[in-house]
C-alpha atoms as a PDB file:
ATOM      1  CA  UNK A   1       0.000   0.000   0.000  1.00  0.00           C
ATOM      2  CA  UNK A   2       1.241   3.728  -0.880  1.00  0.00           C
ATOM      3  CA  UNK A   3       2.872   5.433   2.091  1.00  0.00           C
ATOM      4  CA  UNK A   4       1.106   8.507   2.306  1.00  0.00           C
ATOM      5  CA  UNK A   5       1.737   9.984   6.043  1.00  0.00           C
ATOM      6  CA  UNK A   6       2.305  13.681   5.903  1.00  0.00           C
ATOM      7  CA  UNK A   7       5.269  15.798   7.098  1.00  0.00           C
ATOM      8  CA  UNK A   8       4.239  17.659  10.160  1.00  0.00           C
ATOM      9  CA  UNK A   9       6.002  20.251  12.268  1.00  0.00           C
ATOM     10  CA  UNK A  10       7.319  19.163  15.894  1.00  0.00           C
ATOM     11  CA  UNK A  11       4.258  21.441  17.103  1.00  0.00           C
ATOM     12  CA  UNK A  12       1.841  19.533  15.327  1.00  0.00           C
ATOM     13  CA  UNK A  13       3.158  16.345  16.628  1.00  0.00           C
ATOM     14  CA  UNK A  14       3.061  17.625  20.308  1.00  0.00           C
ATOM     15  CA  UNK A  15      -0.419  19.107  19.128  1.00  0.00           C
ATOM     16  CA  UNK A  16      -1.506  14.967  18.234  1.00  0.00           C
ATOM     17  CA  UNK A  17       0.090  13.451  20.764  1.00  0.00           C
ATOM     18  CA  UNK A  18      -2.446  15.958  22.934  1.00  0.00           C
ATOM     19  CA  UNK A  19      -5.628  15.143  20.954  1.00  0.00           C
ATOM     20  CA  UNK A  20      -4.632  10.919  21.395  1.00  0.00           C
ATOM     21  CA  UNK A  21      -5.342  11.330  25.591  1.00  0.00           C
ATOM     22  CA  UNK A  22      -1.246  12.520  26.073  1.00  0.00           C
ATOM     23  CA  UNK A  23      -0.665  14.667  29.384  1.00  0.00           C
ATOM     24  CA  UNK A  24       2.105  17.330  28.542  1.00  0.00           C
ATOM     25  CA  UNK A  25       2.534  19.697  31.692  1.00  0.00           C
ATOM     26  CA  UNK A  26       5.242  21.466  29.995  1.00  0.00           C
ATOM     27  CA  UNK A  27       4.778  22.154  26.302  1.00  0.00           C
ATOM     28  CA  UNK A  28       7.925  23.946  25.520  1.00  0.00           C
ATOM     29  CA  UNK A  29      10.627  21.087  26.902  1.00  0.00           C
ATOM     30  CA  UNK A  30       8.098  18.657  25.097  1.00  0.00           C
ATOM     31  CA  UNK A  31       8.686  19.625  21.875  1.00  0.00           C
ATOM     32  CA  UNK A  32      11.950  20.172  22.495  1.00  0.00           C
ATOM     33  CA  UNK A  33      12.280  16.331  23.409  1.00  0.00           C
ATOM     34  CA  UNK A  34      10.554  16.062  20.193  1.00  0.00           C
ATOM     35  CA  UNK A  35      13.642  17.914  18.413  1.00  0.00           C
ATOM     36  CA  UNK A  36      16.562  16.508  19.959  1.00  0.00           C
ATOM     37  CA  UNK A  37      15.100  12.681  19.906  1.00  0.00           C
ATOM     38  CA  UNK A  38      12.432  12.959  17.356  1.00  0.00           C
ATOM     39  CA  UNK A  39       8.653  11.373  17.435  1.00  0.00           C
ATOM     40  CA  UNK A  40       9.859   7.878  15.459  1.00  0.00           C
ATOM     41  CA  UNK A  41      11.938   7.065  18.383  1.00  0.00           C
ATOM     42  CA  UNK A  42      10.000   8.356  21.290  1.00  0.00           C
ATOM     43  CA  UNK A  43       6.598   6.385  19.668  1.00  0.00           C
ATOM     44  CA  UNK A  44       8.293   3.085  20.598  1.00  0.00           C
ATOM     45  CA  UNK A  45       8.424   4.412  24.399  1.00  0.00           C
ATOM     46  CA  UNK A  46       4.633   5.817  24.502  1.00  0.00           C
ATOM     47  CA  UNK A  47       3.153   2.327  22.321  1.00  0.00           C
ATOM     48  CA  UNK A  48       3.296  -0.034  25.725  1.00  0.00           C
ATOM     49  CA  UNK A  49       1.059   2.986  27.264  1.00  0.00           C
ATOM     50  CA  UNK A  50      -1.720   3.272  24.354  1.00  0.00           C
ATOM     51  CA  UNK A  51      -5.148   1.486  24.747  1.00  0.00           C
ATOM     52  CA  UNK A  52      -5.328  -2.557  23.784  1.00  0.00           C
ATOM     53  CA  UNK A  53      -7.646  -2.737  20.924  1.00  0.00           C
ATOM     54  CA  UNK A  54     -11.132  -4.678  22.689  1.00  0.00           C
ATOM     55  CA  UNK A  55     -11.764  -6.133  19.362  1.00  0.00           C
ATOM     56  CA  UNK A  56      -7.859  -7.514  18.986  1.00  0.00           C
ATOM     57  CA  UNK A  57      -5.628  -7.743  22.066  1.00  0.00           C
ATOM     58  CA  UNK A  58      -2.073  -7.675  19.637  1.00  0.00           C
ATOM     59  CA  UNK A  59      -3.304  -4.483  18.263  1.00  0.00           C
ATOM     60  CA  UNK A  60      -3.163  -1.295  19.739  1.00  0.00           C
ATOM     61  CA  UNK A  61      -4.891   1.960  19.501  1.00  0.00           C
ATOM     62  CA  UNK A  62      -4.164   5.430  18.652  1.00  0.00           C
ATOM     63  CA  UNK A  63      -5.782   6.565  22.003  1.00  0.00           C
ATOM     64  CA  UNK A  64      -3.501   6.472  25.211  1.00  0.00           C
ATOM     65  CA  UNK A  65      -4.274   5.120  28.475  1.00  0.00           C
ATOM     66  CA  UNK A  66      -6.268   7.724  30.895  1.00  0.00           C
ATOM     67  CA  UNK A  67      -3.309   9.491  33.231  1.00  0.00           C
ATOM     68  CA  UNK A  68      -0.650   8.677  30.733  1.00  0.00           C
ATOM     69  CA  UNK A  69       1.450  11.646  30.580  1.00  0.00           C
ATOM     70  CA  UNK A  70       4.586  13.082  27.934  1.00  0.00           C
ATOM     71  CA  UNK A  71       7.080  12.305  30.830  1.00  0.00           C
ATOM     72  CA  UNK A  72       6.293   8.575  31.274  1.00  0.00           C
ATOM     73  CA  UNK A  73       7.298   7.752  28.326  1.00  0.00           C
ATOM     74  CA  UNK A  74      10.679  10.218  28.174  1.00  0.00           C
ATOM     75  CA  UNK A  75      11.732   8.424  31.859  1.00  0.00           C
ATOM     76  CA  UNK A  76      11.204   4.740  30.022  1.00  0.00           C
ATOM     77  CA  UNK A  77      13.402   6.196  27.098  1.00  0.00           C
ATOM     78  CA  UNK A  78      15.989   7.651  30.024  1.00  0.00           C
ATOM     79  CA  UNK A  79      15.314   3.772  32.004  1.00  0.00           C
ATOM     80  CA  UNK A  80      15.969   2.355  28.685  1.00  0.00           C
ATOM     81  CA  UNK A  81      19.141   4.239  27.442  1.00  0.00           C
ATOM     82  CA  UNK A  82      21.147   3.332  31.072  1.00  0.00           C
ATOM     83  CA  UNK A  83      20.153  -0.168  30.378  1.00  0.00           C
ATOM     84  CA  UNK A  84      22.069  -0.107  27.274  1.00  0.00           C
ATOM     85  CA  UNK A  85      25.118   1.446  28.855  1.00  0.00           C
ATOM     86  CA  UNK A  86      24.726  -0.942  31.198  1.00  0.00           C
ATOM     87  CA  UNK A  87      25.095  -3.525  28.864  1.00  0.00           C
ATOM     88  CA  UNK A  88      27.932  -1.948  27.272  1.00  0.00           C
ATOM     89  CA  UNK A  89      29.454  -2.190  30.274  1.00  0.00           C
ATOM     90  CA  UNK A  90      29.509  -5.834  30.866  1.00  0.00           C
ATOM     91  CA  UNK A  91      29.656  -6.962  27.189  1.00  0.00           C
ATOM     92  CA  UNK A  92      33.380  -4.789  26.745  1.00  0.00           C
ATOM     93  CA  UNK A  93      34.403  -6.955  29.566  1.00  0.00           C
ATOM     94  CA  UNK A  94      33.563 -10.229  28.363  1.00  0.00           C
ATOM     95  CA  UNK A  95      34.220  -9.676  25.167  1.00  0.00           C
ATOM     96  CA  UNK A  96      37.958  -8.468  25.596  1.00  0.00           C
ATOM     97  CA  UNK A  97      38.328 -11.842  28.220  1.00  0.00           C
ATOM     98  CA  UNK A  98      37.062 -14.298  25.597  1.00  0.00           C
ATOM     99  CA  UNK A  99      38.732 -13.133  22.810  1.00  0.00           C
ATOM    100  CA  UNK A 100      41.803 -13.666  25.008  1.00  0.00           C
ATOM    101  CA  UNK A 101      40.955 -17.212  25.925  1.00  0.00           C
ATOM    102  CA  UNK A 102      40.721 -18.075  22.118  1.00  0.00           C
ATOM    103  CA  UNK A 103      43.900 -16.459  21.114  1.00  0.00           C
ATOM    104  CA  UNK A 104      45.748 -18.157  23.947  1.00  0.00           C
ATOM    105  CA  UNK A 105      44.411 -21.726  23.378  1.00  0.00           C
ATOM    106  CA  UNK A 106      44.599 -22.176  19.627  1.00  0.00           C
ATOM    107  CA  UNK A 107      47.888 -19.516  19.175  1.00  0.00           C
ATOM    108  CA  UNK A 108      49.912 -22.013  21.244  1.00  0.00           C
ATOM    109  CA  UNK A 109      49.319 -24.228  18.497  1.00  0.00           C
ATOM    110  CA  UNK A 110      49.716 -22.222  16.176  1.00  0.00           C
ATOM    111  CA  UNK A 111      50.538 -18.550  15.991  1.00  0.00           C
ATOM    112  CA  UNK A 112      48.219 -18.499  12.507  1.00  0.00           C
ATOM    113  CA  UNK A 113      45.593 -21.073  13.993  1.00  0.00           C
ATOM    114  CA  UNK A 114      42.906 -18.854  12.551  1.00  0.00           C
ATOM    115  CA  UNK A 115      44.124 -19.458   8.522  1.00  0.00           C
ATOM    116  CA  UNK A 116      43.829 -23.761   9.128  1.00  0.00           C
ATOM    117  CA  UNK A 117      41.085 -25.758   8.687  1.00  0.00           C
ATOM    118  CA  UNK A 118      42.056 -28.336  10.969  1.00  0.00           C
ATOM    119  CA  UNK A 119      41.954 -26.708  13.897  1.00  0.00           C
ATOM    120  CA  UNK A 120      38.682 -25.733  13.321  1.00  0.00           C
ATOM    121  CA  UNK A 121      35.173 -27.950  13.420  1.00  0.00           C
ATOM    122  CA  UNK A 122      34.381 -29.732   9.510  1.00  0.00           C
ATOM    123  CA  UNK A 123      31.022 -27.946  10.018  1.00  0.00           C
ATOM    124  CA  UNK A 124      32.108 -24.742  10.017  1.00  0.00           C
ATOM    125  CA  UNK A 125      34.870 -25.755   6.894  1.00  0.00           C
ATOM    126  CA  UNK A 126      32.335 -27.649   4.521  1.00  0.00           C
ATOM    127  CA  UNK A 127      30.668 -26.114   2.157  1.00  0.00           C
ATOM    128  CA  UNK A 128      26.932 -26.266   1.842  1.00  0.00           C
ATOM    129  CA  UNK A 129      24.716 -28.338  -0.970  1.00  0.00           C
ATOM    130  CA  UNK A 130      23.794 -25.781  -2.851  1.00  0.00           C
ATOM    131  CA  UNK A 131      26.577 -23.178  -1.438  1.00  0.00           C
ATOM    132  CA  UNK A 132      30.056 -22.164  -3.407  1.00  0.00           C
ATOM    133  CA  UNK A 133      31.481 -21.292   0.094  1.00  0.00           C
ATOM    134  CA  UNK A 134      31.832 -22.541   3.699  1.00  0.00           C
ATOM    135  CA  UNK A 135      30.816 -20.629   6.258  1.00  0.00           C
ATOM    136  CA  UNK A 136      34.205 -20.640   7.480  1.00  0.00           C
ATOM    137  CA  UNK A 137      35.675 -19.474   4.355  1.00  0.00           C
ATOM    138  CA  UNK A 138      32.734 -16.374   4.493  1.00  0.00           C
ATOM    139  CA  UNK A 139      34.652 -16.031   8.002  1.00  0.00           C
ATOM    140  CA  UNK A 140      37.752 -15.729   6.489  1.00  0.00           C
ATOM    141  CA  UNK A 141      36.831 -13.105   4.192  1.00  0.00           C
ATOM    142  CA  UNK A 142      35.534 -10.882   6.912  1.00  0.00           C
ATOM    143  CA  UNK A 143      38.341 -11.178   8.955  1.00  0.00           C
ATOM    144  CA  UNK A 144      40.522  -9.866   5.573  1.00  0.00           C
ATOM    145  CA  UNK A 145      38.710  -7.148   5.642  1.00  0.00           C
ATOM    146  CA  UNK A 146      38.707  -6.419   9.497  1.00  0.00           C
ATOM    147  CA  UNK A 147      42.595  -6.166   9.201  1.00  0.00           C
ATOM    148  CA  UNK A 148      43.440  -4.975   5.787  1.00  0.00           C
ATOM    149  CA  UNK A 149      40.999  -2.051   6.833  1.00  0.00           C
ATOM    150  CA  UNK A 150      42.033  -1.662  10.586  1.00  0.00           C
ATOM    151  CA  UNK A 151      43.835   1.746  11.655  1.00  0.00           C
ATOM    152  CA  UNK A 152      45.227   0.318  14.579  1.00  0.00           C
ATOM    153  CA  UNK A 153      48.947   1.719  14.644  1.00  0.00           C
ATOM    154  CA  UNK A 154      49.377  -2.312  16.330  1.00  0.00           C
ATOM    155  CA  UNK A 155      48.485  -3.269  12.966  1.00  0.00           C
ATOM    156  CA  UNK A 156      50.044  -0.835  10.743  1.00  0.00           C
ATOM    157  CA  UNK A 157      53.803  -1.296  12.773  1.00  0.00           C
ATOM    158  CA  UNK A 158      52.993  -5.403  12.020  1.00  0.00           C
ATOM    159  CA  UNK A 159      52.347  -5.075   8.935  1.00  0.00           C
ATOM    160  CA  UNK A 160      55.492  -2.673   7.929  1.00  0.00           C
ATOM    161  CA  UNK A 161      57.499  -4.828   9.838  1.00  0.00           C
ATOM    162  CA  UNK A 162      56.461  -8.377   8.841  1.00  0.00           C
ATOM    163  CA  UNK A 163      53.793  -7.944   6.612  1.00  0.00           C
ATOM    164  CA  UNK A 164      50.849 -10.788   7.005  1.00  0.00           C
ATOM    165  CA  UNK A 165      49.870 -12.904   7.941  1.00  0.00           C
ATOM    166  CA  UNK A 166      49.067 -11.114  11.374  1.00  0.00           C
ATOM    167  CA  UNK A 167      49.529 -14.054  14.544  1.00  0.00           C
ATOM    168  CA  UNK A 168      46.493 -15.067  16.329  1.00  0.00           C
ATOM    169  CA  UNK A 169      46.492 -12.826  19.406  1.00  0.00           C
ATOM    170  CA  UNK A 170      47.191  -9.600  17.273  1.00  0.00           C
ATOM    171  CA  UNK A 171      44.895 -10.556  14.065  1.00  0.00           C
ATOM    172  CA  UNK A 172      41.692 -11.429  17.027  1.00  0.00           C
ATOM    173  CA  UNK A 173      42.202  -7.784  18.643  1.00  0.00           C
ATOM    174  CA  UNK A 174      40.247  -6.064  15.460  1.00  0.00           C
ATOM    175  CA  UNK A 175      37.585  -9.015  15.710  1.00  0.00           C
ATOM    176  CA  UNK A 176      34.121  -7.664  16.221  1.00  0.00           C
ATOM    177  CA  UNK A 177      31.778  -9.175  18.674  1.00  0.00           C
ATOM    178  CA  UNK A 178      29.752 -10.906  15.717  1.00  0.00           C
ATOM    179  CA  UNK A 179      33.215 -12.442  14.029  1.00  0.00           C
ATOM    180  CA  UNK A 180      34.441 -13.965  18.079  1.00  0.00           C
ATOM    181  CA  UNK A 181      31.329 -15.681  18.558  1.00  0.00           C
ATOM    182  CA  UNK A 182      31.374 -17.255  15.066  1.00  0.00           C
ATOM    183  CA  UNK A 183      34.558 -18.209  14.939  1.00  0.00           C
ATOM    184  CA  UNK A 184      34.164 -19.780  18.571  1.00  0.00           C
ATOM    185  CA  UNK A 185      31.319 -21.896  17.670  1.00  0.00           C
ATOM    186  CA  UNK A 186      33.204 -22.914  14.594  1.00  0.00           C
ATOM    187  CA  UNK A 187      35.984 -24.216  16.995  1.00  0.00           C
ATOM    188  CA  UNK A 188      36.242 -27.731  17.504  1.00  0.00           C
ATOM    189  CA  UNK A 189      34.031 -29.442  20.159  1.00  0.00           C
ATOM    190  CA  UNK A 190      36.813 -29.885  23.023  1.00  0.00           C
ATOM    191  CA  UNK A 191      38.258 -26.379  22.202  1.00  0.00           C
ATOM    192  CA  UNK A 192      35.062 -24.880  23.001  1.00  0.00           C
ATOM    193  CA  UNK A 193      34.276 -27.215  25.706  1.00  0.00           C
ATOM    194  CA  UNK A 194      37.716 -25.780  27.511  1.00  0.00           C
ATOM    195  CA  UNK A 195      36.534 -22.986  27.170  1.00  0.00           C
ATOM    196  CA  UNK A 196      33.390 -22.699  28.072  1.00  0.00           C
ATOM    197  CA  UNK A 197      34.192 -24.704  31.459  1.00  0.00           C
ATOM    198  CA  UNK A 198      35.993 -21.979  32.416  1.00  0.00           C
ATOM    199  CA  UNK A 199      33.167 -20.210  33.029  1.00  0.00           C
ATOM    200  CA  UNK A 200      31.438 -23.219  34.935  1.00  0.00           C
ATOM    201  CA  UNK A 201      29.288 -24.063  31.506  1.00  0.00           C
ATOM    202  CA  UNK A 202      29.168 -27.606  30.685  1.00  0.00           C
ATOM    203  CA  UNK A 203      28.631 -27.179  27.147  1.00  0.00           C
ATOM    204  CA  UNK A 204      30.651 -25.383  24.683  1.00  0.00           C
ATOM    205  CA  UNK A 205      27.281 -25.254  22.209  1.00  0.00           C
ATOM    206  CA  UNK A 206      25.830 -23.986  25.161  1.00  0.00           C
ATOM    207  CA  UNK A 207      28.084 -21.160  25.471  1.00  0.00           C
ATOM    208  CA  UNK A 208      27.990 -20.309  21.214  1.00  0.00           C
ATOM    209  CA  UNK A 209      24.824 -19.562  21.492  1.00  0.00           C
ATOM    210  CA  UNK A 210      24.932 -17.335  24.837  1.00  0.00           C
ATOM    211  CA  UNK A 211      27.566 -15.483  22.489  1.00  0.00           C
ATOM    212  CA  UNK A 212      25.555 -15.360  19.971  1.00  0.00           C
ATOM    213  CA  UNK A 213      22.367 -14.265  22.078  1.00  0.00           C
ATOM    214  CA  UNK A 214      24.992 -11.708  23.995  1.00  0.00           C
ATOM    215  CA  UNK A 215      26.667 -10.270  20.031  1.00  0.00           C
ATOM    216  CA  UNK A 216      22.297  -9.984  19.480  1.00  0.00           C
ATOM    217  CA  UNK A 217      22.143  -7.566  22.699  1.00  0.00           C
ATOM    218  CA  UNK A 218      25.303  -5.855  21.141  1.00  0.00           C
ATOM    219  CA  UNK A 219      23.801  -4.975  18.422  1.00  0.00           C
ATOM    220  CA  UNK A 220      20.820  -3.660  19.629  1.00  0.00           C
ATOM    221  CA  UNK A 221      22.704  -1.415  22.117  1.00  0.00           C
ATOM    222  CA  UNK A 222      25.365  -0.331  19.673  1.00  0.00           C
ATOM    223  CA  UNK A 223      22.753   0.914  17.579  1.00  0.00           C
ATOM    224  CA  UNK A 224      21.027   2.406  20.238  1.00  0.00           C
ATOM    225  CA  UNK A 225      17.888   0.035  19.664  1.00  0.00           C
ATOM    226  CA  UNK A 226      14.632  -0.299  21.976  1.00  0.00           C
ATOM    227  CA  UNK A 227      15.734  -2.454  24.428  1.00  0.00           C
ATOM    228  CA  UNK A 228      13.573  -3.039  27.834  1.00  0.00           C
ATOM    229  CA  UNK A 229      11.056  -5.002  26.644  1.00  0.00           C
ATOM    230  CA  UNK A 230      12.048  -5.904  23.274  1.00  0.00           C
ATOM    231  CA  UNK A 231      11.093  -9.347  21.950  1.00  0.00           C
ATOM    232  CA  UNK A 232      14.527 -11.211  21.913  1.00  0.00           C
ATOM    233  CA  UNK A 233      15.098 -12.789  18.362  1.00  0.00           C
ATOM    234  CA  UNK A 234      17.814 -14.870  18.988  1.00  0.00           C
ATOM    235  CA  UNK A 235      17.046 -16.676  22.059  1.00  0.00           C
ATOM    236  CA  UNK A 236      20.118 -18.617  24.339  1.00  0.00           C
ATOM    237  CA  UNK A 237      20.287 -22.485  25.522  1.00  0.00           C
ATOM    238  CA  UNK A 238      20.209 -22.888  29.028  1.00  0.00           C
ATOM    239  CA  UNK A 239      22.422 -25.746  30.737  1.00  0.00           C
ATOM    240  CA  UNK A 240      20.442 -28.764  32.320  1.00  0.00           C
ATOM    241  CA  UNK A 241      18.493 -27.850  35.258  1.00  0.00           C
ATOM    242  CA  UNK A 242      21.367 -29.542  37.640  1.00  0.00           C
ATOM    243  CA  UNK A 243      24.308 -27.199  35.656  1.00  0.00           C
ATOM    244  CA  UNK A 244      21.710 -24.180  35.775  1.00  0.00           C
ATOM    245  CA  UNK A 245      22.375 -22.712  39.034  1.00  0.00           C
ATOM    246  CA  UNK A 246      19.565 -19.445  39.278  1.00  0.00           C
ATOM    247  CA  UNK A 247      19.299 -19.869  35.413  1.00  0.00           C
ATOM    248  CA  UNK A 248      16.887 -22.741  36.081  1.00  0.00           C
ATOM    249  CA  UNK A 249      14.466 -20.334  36.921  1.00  0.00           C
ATOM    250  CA  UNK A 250      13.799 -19.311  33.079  1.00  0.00           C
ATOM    251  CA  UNK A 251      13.318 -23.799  32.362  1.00  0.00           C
ATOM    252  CA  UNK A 252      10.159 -24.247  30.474  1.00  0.00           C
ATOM    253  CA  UNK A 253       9.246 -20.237  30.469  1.00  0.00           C
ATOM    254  CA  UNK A 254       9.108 -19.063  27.188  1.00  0.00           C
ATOM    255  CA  UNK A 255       7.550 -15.021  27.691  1.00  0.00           C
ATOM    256  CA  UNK A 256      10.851 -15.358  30.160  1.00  0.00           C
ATOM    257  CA  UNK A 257      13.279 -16.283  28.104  1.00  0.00           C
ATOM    258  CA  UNK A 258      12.198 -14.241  24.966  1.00  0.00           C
ATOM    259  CA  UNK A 259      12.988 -11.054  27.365  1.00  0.00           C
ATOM    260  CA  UNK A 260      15.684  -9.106  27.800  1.00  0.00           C
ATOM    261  CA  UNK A 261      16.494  -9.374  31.321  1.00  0.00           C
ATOM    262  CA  UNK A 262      17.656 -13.237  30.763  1.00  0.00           C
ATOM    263  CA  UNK A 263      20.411 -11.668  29.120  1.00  0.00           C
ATOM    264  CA  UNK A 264      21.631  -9.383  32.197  1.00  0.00           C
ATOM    265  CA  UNK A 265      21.657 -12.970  33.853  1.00  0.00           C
ATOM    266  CA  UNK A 266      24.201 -14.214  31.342  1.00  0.00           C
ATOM    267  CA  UNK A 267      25.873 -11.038  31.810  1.00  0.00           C
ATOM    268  CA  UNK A 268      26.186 -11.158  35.636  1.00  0.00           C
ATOM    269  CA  UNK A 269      27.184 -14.914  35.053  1.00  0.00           C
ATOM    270  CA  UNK A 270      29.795 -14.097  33.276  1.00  0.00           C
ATOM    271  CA  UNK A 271      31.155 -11.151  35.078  1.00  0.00           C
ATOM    272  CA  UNK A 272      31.507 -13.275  38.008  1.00  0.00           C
ATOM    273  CA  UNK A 273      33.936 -15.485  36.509  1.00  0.00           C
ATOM    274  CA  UNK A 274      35.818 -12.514  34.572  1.00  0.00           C
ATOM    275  CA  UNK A 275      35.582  -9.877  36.928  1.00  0.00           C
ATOM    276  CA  UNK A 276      34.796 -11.023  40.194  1.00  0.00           C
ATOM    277  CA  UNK A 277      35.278  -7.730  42.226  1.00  0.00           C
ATOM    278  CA  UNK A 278      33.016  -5.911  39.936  1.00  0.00           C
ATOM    279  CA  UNK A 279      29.983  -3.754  41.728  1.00  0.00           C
ATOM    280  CA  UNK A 280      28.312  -3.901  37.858  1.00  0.00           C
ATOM    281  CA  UNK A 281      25.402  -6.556  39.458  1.00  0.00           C
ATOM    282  CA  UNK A 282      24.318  -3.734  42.284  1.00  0.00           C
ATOM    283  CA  UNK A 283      24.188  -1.033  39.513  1.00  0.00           C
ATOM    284  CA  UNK A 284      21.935  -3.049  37.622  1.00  0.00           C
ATOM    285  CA  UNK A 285      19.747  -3.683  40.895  1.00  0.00           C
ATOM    286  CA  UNK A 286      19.634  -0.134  41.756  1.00  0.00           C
ATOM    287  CA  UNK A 287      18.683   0.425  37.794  1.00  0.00           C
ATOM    288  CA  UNK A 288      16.085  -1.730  38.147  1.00  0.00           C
ATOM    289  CA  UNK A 289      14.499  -0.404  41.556  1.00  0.00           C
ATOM    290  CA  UNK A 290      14.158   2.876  39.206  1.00  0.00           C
ATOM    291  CA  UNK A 291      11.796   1.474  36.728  1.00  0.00           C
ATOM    292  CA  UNK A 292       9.425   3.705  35.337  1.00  0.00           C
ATOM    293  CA  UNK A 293       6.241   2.467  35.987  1.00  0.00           C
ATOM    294  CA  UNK A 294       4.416   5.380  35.061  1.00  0.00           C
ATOM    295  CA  UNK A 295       1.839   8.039  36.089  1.00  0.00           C
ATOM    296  CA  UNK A 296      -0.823   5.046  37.106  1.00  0.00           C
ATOM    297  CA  UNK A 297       1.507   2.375  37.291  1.00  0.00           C
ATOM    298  CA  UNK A 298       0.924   0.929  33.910  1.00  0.00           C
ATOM    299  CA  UNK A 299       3.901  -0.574  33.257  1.00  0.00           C
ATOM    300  CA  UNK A 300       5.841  -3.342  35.194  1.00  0.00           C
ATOM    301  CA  UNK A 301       9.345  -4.919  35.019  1.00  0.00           C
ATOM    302  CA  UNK A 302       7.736  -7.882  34.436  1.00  0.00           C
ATOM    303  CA  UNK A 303       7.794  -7.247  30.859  1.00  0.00           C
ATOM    304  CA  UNK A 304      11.322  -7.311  30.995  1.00  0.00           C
ATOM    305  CA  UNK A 305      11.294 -11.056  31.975  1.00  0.00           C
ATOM    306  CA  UNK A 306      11.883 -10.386  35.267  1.00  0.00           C
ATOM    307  CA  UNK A 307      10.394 -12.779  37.432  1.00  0.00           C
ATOM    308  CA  UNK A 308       9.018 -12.360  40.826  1.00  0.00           C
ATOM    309  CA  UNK A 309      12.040 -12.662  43.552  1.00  0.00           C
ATOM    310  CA  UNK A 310      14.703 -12.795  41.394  1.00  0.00           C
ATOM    311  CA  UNK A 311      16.698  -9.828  43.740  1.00  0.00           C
ATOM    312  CA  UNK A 312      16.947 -12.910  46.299  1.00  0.00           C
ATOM    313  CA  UNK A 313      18.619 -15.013  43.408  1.00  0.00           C
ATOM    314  CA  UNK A 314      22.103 -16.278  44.197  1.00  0.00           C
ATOM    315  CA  UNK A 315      23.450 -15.160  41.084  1.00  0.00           C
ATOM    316  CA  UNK A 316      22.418 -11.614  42.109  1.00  0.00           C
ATOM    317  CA  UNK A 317      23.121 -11.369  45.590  1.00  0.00           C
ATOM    318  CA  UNK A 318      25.159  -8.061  46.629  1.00  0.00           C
END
């Protein structure tokens, strides 16, 4: 269908916003909200606070809820952005740790581990039915790029020095998030397994896709995404209930685990192992107490995944 939506001054949009139900006490910082973060991204803040549709409950309705006011949705935007940083935060941590373990395991093998098949897993080297390439190889061209286009003067002074290849534990400090956790779950089953351990998971498939659920959250926050009650695309396994620890608590919940807060579990999981002495876990807590439930209390931390008691949870004990 043609996209016909007009234009409309930030005036006009405070001036709608009005004539939907919205409370503005002061118009003049409102539209200046309006300015600096404009209506698209505000709208996904003020949709959890407009009316269910009675005729379809996954639709929603222009009108907003009685009592919902401009400034409940601006504090879930300010709850929102924190949680991001937040995440930030944590994932910089882990991040910088794992790509550490990788580069130490395989490099003492090999100080260009990275370029050889067969240290890698023959699912992540064989190309597809159907495919010209392996995923591996689709890898491989990625991380070409990541250091032929790097500015790092560590990579410039290797490269006029020695020229490439680059070794292991220089070539995996350009990695992105997305290329780690793809290249870890295309490690080979005990590799990963070590690794994994280390941070008191069983599994090393277990752990690939908490990386891959965590380089998810990444992206999200790097693009400065909607985050607090977002609908989590690329959900992680959880270990076996006895293996679980806290974790158990999201077994056999699906609204749970397809919520963001799961994720600040993995997070804090993590962060134990990595940085023990870190006060990150009693920021989060105190985030948390400072959810923005709004005006009338119409919105809960519950659609965050959060289930009830989980401040008493071992994992998040201060």
């Amino acid at each position: 269908m043609p996209y016909n939506k007009p234009w409309i001054s930030f005036s006009d949009q405070l001036l709608q916003l009005k004539d939907r139900g919205m409370l503005v006490e002061d118009d003049v910082a409102a539209e200046n909200y309006l300015d600096r973060i404009g209506y698209y991204r505000l709208s996904g803040y003020w949709y959890p606070f407009r009316q269910i549709d009675s005729t379809d409950p996954k639709k929603r309705l222009d009108q907003f809820e009685d009592g919902t006011h401009f400034t409940d949705a601006l504090n879930l935007y300010v709850f929102d952005k924190k949680l991001r940083l937040l995440a930030m935060d944590a994932l910089e941590r882990i991040e910088v740790a794992i790509r550490v373990d990788i580069a130490h395991l395989l490099g003492e093998r090999d100080a260009f581990a990275y370029q050889d098949k067969s240290f890698l897993d023959g699912k992540f080297t064989k190309t597809k039915k159907g495919k010209s390439t392996s995923a591996y190889d689709d890898w491989l061209k990625k991380n070409t790029r990541l250091i032929n286009y790097s500015r790092e003067p560590f990579i410039k002074n290797f490269k006029a020095k020695y020229g490439l290849p680059v070794p292991f534990w220089i070539a995996i400090e350009v990695w992105d998030f997305g290329a780690m956790s793809l290249f870890y779950a295309g490690m080979k089953r005990k590799d990963r397994d070590s690794i994994a351990q280390k941070y008191k998971i069983p599994s090393g498939n277990t752990f690939a896709s908490w990386l891959r659920s965590l380089n998810y959250l990444r992206n999200l926050c790097a693009h400065h995404s909607l985050l607090w009650n977002r609908n989590m695309v690329d959900q992680p396994k959880l270990p076996d209930a006895a293996d679980a620890g806290d974790l158990s608590n999201f077994i056999g919940q699906p609204k749970s685990t397809a919520r963001p807060f799961i994720l600040f579990c993995l997070l804090q999981w993590l962060m134990r192992e990595i940085c023990p002495n870190s006060c990150w876990h009693e920021r989060f807590r105190e985030h948390l107490k400072d959810f923005p439930a709004g005006a009338k209390q119409l919105r809960s931390r519950s659609e965050m995944g959060c289930p009830a008691g989980w401040e008493t949870w071992d994992l998040w004990k201060i």
